[in-house]
Protein backbone atom coordinates (compact mmCIF):
# COMPACT_ATOMS: atom_id res chain seq x y z
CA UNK A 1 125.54 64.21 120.32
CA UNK A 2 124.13 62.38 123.22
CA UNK A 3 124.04 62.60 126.63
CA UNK A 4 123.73 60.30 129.13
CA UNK A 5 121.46 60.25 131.98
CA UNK A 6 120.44 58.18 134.99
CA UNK A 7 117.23 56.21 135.29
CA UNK A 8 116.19 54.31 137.95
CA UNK A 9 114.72 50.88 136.98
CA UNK A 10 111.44 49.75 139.12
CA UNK A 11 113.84 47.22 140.68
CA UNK A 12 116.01 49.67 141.65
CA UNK A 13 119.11 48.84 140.09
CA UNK A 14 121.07 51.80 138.46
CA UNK A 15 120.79 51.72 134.39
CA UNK A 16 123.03 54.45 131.86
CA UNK A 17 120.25 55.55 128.94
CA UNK A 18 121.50 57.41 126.08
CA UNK A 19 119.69 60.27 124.54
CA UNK A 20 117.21 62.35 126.41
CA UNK A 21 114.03 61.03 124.58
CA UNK A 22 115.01 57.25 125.61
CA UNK A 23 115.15 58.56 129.29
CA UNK A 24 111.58 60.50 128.61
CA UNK A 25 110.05 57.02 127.29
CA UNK A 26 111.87 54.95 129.84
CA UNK A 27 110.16 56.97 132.74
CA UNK A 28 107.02 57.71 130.83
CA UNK A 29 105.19 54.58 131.43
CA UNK A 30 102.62 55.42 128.39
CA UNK A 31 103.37 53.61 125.16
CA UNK A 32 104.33 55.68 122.03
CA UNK A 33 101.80 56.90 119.91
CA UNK A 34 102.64 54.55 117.29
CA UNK A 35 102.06 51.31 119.69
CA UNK A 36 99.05 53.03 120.89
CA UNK A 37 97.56 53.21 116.57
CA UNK A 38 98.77 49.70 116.59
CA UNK A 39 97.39 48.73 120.11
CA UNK A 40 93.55 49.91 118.91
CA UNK A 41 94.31 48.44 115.45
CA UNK A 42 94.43 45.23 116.91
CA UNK A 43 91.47 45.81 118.99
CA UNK A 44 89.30 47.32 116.05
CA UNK A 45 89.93 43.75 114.54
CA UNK A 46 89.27 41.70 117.47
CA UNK A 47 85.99 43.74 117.87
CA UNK A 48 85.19 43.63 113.69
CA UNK A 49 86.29 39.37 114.09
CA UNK A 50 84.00 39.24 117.01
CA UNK A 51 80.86 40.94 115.49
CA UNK A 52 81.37 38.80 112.13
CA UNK A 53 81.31 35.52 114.06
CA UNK A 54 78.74 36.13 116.20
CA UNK A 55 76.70 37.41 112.91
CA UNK A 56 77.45 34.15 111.27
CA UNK A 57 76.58 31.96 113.88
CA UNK A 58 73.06 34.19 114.39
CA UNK A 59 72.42 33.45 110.63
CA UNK A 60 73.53 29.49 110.46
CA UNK A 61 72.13 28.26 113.76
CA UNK A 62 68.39 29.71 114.65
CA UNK A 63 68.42 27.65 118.02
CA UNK A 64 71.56 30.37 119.02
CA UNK A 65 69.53 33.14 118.10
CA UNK A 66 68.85 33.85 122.20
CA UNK A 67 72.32 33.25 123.13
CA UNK A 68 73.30 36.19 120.85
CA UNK A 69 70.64 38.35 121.55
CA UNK A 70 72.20 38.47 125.21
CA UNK A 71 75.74 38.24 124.22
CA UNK A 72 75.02 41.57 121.87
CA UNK A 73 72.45 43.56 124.53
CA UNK A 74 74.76 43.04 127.57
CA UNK A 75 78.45 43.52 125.46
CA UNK A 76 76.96 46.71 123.72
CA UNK A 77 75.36 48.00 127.51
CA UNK A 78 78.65 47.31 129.00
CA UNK A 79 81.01 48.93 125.65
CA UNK A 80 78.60 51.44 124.82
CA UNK A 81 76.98 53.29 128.41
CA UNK A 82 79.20 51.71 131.30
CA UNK A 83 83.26 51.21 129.83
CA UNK A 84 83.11 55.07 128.80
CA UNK A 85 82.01 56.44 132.04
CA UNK A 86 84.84 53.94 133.72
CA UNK A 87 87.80 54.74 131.46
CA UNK A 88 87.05 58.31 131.79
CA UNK A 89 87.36 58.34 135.65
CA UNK A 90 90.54 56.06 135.62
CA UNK A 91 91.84 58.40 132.63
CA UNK A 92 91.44 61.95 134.82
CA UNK A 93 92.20 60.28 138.06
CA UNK A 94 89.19 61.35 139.72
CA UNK A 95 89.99 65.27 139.07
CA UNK A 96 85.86 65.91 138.13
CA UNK A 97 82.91 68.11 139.68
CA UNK A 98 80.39 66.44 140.98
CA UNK A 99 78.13 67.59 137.63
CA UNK A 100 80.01 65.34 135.92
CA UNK A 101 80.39 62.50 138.55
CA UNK A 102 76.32 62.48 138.40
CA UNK A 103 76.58 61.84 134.75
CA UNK A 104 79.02 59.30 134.93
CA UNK A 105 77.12 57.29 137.67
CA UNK A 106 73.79 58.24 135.47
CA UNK A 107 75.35 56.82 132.36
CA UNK A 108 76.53 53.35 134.60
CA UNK A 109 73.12 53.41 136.16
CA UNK A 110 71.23 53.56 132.77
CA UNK A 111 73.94 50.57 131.44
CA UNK A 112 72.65 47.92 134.11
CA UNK A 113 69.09 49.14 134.00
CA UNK A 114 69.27 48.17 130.08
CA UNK A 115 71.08 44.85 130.82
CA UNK A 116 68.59 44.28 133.17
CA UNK A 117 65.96 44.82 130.29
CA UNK A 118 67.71 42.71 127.75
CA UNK A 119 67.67 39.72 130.66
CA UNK A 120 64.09 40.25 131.31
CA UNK A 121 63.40 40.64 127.22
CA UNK A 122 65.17 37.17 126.70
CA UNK A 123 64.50 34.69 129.75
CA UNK A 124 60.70 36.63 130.26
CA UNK A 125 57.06 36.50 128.13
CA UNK A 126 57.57 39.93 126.77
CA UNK A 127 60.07 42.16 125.13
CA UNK A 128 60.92 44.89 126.27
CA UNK A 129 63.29 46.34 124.01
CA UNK A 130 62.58 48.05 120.85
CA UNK A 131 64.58 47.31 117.98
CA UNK A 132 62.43 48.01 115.13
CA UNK A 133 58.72 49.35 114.58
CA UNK A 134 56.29 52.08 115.73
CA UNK A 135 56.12 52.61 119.21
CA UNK A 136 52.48 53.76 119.03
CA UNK A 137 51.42 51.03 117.12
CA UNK A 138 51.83 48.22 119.25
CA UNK A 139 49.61 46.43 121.17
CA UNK A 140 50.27 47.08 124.80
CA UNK A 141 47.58 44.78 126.07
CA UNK A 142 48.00 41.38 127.95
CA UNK A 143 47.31 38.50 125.92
């Protein structure tokens, strides 16, 4: 059996909603959990599509290799240590201790610093980002 109910559309105007769980998702601005699978299945791709095409062009064009090297330090500073901190603020609505606020802003803080590094690595004379090797091996001295 269903019941009817009153909603309240954000214009205002007066709208009848059968059954109770249309009313719940009609006031419940959050998408259902099956739009949400589908929502970060379509951004898994665009991420996968992304990576593949910048990959390619790395490979096929050597003269782009700087280009990407930015395009991959900044986008994985930004996904990786200053998105999280973000979307976890907007998610709780500010309801944190200030333990965790100094994390957060740590985490942001440590996301430009490395953008900063991959900018200075690329446009500078030296590199200052490890990607592969010993640490203690190389030579630290000005050439």
């Amino acid at each position: 059996e269903a019941v009817m109910k009153e909603a309240v559309s954000p214009m205002g105007a007066d709208e009848s909603v059968i059954s109770s769980s249309a009313t719940k998702s009609k006031s419940n601005s959050r998408a259902s959990p099956r739009m949400r699978r589908v929502k970060y299945w379509k951004l898994r791709m665009f991420l996968a599509g992304t990576i593949i095409v910048i990959g390619t062009i790395e490979g096929s064009f050597p003269q782009v290799l700087k280009v990407a090297e930015v395009i991959r330090g900044v986008g994985l500073s930004i996904a990786g240590l200053i998105f999280p901190p973000l979307l976890y603020m907007s998610a709780v609505g500010g309801r944190f201790g200030t333990p965790m606020a100094a994390a957060m802003s740590l985490l942001v803080g440590l996301g430009l610093f490395n953008i900063v590094l991959v900018l200075m690595s690329a446009f500078g004379g030296k590199d200052y980002i490890m990607e592969e090797g010993n640490f203690y091996e190389i030579d630290w001295s000005e050439d």
